[in-house]
C-alpha atoms as a PDB file:
ATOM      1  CA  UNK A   1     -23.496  -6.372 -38.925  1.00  0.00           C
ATOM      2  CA  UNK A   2     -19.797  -5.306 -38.666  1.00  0.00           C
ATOM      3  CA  UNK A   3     -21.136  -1.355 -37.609  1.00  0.00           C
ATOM      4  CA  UNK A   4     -23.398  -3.165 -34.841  1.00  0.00           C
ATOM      5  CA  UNK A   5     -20.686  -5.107 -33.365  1.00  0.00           C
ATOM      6  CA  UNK A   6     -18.193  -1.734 -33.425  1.00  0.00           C
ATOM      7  CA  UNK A   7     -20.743   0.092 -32.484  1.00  0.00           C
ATOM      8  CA  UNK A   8     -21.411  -2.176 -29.318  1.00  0.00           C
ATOM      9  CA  UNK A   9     -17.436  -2.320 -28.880  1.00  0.00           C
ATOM     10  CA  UNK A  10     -17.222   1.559 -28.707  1.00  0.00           C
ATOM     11  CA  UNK A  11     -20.376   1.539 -26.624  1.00  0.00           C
ATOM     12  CA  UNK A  12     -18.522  -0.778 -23.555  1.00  0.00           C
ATOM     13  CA  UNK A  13     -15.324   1.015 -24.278  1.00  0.00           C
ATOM     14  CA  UNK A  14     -17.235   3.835 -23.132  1.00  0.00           C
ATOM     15  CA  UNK A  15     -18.939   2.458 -20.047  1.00  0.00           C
ATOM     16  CA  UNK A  16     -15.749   0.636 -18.619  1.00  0.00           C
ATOM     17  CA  UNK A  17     -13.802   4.155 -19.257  1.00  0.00           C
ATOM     18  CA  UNK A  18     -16.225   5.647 -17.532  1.00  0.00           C
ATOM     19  CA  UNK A  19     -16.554   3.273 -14.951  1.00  0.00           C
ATOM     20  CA  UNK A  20     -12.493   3.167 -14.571  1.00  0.00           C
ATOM     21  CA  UNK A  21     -12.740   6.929 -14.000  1.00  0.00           C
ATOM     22  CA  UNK A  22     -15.046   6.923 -11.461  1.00  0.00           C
ATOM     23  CA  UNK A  23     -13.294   3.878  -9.567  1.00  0.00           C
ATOM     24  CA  UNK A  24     -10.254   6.396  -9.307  1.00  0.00           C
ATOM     25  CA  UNK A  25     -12.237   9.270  -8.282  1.00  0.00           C
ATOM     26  CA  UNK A  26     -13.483   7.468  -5.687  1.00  0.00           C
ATOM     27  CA  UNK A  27     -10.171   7.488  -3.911  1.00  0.00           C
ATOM     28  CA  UNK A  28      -7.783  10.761  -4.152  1.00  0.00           C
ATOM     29  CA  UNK A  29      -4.950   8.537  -2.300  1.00  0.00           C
ATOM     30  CA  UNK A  30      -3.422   7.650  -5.437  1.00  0.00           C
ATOM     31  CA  UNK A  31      -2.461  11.224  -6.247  1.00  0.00           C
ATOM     32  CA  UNK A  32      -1.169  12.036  -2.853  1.00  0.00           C
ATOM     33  CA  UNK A  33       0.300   8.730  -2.132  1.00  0.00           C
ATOM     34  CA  UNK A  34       1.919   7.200  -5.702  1.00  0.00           C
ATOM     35  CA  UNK A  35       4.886   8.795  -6.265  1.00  0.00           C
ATOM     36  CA  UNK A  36       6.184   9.766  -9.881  1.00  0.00           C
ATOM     37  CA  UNK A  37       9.181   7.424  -9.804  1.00  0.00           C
ATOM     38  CA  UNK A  38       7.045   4.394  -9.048  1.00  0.00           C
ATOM     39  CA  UNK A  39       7.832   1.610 -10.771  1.00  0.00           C
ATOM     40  CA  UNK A  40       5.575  -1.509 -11.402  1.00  0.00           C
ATOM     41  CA  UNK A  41       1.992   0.187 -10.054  1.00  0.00           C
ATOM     42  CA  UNK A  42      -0.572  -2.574  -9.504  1.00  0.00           C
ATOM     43  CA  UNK A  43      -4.134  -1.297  -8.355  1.00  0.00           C
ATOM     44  CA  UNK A  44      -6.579  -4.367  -7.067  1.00  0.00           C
ATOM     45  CA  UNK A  45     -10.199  -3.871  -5.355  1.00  0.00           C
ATOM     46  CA  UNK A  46     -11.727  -6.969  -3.142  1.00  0.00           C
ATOM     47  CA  UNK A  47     -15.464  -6.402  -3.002  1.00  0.00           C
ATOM     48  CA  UNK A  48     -15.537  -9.360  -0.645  1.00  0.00           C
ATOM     49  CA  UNK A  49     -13.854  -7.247   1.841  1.00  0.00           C
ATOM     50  CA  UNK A  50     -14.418  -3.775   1.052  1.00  0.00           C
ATOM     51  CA  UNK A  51     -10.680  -2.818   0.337  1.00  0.00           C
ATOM     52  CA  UNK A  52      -8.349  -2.392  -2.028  1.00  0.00           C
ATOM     53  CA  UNK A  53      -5.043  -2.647  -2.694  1.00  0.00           C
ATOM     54  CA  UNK A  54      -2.457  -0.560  -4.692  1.00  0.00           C
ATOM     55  CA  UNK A  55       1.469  -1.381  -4.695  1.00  0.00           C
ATOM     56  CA  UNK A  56       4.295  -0.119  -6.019  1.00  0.00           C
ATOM     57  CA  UNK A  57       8.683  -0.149  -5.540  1.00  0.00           C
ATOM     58  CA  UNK A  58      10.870   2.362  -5.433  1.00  0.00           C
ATOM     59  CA  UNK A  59      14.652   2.804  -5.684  1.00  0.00           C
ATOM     60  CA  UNK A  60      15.964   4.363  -2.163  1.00  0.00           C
ATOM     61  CA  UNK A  61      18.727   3.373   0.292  1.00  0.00           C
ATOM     62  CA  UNK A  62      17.386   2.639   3.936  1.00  0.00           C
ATOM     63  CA  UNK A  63      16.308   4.238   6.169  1.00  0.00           C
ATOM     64  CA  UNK A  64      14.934   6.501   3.799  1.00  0.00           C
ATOM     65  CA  UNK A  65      11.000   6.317   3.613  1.00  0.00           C
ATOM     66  CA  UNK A  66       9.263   6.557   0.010  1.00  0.00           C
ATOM     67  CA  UNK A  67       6.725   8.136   1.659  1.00  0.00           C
ATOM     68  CA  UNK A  68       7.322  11.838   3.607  1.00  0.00           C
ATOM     69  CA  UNK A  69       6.080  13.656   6.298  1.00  0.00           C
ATOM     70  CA  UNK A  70       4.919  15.967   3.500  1.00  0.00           C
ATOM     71  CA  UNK A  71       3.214  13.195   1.690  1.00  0.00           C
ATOM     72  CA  UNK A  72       1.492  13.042   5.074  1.00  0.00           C
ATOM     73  CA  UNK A  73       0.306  16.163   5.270  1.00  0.00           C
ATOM     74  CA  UNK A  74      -1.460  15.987   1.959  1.00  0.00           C
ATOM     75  CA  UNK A  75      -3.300  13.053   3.116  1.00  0.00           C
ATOM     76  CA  UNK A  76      -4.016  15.129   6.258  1.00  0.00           C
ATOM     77  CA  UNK A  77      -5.477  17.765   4.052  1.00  0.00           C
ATOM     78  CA  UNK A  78      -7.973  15.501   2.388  1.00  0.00           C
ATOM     79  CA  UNK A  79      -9.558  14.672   5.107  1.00  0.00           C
ATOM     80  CA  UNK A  80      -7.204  11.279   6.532  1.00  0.00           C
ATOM     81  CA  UNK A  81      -5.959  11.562  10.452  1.00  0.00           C
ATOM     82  CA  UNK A  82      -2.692   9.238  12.006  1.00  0.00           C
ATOM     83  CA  UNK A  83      -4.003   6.489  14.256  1.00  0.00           C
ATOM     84  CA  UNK A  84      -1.911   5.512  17.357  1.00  0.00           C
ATOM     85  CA  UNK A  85      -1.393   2.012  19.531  1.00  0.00           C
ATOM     86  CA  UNK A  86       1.276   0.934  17.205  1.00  0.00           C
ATOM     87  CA  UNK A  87       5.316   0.508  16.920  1.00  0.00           C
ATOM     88  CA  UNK A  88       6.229   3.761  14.291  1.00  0.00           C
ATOM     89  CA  UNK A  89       9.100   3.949  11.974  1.00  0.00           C
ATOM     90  CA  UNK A  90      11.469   0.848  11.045  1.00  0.00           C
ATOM     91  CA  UNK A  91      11.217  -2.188  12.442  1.00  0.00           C
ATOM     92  CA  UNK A  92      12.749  -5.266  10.618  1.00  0.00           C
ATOM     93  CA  UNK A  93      12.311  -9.593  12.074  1.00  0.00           C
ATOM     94  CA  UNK A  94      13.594 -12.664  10.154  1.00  0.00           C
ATOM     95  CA  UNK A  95      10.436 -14.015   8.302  1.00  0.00           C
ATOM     96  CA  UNK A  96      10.794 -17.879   9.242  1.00  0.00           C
ATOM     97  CA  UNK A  97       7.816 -18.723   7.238  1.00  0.00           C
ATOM     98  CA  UNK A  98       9.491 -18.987   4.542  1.00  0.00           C
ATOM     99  CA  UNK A  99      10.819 -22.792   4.082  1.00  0.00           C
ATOM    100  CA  UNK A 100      14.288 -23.453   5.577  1.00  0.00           C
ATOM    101  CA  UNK A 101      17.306 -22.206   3.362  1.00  0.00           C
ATOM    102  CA  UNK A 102      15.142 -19.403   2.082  1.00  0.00           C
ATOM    103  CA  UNK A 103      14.293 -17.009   5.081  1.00  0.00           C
ATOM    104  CA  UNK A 104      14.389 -12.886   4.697  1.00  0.00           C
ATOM    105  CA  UNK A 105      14.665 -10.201   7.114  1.00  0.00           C
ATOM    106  CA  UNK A 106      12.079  -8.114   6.911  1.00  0.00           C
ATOM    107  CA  UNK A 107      12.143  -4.275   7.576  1.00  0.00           C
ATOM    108  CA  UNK A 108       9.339  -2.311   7.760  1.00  0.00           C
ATOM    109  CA  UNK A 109       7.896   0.420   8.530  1.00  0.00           C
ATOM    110  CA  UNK A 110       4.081   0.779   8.844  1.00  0.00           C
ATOM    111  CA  UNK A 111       1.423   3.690   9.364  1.00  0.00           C
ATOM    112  CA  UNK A 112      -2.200   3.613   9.583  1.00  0.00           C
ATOM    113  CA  UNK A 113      -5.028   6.262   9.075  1.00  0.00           C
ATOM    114  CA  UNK A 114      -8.603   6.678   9.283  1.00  0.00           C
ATOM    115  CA  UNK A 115     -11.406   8.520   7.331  1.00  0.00           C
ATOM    116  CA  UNK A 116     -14.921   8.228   8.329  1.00  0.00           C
ATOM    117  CA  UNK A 117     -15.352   4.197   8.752  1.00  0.00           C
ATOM    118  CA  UNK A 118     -12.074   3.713   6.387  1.00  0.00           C
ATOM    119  CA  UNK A 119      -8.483   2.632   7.254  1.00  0.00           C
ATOM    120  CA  UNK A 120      -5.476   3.108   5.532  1.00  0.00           C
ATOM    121  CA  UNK A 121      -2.534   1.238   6.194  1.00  0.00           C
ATOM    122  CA  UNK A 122       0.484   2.348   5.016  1.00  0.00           C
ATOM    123  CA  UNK A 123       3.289  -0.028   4.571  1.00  0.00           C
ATOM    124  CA  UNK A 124       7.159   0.634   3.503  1.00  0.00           C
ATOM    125  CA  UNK A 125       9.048  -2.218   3.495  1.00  0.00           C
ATOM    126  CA  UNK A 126      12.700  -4.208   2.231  1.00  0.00           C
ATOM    127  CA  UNK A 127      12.967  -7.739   1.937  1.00  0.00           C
ATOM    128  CA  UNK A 128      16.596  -8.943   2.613  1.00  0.00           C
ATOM    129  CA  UNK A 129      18.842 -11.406   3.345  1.00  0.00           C
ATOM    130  CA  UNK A 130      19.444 -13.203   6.692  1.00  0.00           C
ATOM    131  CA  UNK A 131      22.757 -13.771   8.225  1.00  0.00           C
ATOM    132  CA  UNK A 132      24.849 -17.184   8.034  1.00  0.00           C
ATOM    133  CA  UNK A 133      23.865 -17.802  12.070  1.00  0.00           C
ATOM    134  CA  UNK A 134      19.692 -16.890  10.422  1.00  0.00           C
ATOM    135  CA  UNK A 135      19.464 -13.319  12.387  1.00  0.00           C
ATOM    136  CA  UNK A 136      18.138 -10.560  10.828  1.00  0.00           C
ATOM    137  CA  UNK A 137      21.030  -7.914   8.711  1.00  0.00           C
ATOM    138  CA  UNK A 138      21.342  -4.471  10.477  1.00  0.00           C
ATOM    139  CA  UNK A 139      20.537  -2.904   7.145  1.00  0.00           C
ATOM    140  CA  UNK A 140      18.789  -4.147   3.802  1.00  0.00           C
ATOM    141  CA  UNK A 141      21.460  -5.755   1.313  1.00  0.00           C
ATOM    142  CA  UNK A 142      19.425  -3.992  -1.410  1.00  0.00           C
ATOM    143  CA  UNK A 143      17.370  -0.495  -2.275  1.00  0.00           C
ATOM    144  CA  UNK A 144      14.267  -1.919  -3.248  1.00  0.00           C
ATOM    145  CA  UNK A 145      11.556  -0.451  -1.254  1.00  0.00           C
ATOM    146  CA  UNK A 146       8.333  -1.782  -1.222  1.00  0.00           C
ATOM    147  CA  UNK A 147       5.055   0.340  -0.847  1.00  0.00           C
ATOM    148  CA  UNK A 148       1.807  -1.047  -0.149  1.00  0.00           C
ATOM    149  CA  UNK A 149      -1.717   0.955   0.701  1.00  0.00           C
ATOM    150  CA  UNK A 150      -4.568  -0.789   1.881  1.00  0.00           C
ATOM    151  CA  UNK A 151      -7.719   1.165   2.082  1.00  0.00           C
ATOM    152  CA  UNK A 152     -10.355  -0.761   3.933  1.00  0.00           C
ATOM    153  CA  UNK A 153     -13.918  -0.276   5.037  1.00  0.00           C
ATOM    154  CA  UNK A 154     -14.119  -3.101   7.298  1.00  0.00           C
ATOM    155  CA  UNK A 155     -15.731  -1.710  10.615  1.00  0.00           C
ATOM    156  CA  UNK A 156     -14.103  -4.041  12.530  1.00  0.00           C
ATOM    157  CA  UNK A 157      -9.940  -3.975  11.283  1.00  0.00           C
ATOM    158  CA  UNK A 158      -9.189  -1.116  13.610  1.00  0.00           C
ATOM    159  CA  UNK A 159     -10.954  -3.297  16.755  1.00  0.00           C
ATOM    160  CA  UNK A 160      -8.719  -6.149  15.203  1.00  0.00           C
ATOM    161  CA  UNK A 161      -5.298  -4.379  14.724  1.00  0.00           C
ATOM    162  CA  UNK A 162      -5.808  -2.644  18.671  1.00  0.00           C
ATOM    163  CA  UNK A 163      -5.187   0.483  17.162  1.00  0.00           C
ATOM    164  CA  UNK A 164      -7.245   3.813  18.239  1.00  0.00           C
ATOM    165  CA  UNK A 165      -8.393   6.169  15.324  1.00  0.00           C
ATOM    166  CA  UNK A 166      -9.697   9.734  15.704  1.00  0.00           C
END
């Protein structure tokens, strides 16, 4: 009894390996686009909207981007072209969602690219204190960058987001 029930363990260790494998095969962002001093890597998929999600921080002092022009063209290379119609490089707004007392600038700065019926969006981002008057800071009060790809396959996001892909 105890062999069958190791022998079934090994057996799905195997399939979900395999299956993990191929999940990250699928995709050769995460080579091009996760960079070796990323810290706390999370990797989601949403089958209910054909996309996933990976995210990740990084220590760097704005205006620096985590992401280079030569992380760029790598994703060029395999295949990905830059989509237009929207603001480039840093842009940063006070986040009033958040409940009174507790509202953040925001900087960001966000990219987007297309492959076949897929977009990537790129995002870079700080979160950051607000001033005593609640208007955005002229620079992040910290170095924590935030970096968050969404690959989706939703034929209708670029439509959505007024943005025009090759």
């Amino acid at each position: 009894m105890m062999k069958t029930r190791a022998g079934k363990r090994i057996a799905l260790l195997v399939v979900l390996a395999s299956l993990t494998t191929a999940a990250c095969a699928v995709s050769s962002i995460d080579e091009v686009l996760i960079r070796p001093d990323a810290r706390d890597v999370q990797k989601r998929s949403f089958a209910e909207s054909k996309s996933r999600q990976i995210s990740y921080s990084v220590n760097l002092k704005y205006p620096t981007t985590a992401l280079t022009e030569a992380h760029f063209a790598q994703l060029k290379k395999i295949g990905w072209s830059k989509c237009s119609g929207y603001r480039e490089g840093w842009d940063n707004f006070v986040d009033a969602s958040k409940p009174k007392g507790q509202e953040r600038t925001v900087f960001q700065n966000v990219s987007y690219w297309s492959r076949g019926n897929k977009l990537l969006t790129v995002l870079m981002k700080y979160d950051s204190s607000v001033t005593k008057d609640m208007n955005s800071l002229d620079t992040p009060d910290n170095t924590q960058q935030l970096i968050v790809l969404l690959e989706d396959s939703n034929p209708g996001t670029k439509d959505w987001l007024k943005i025009t892909c090759p």
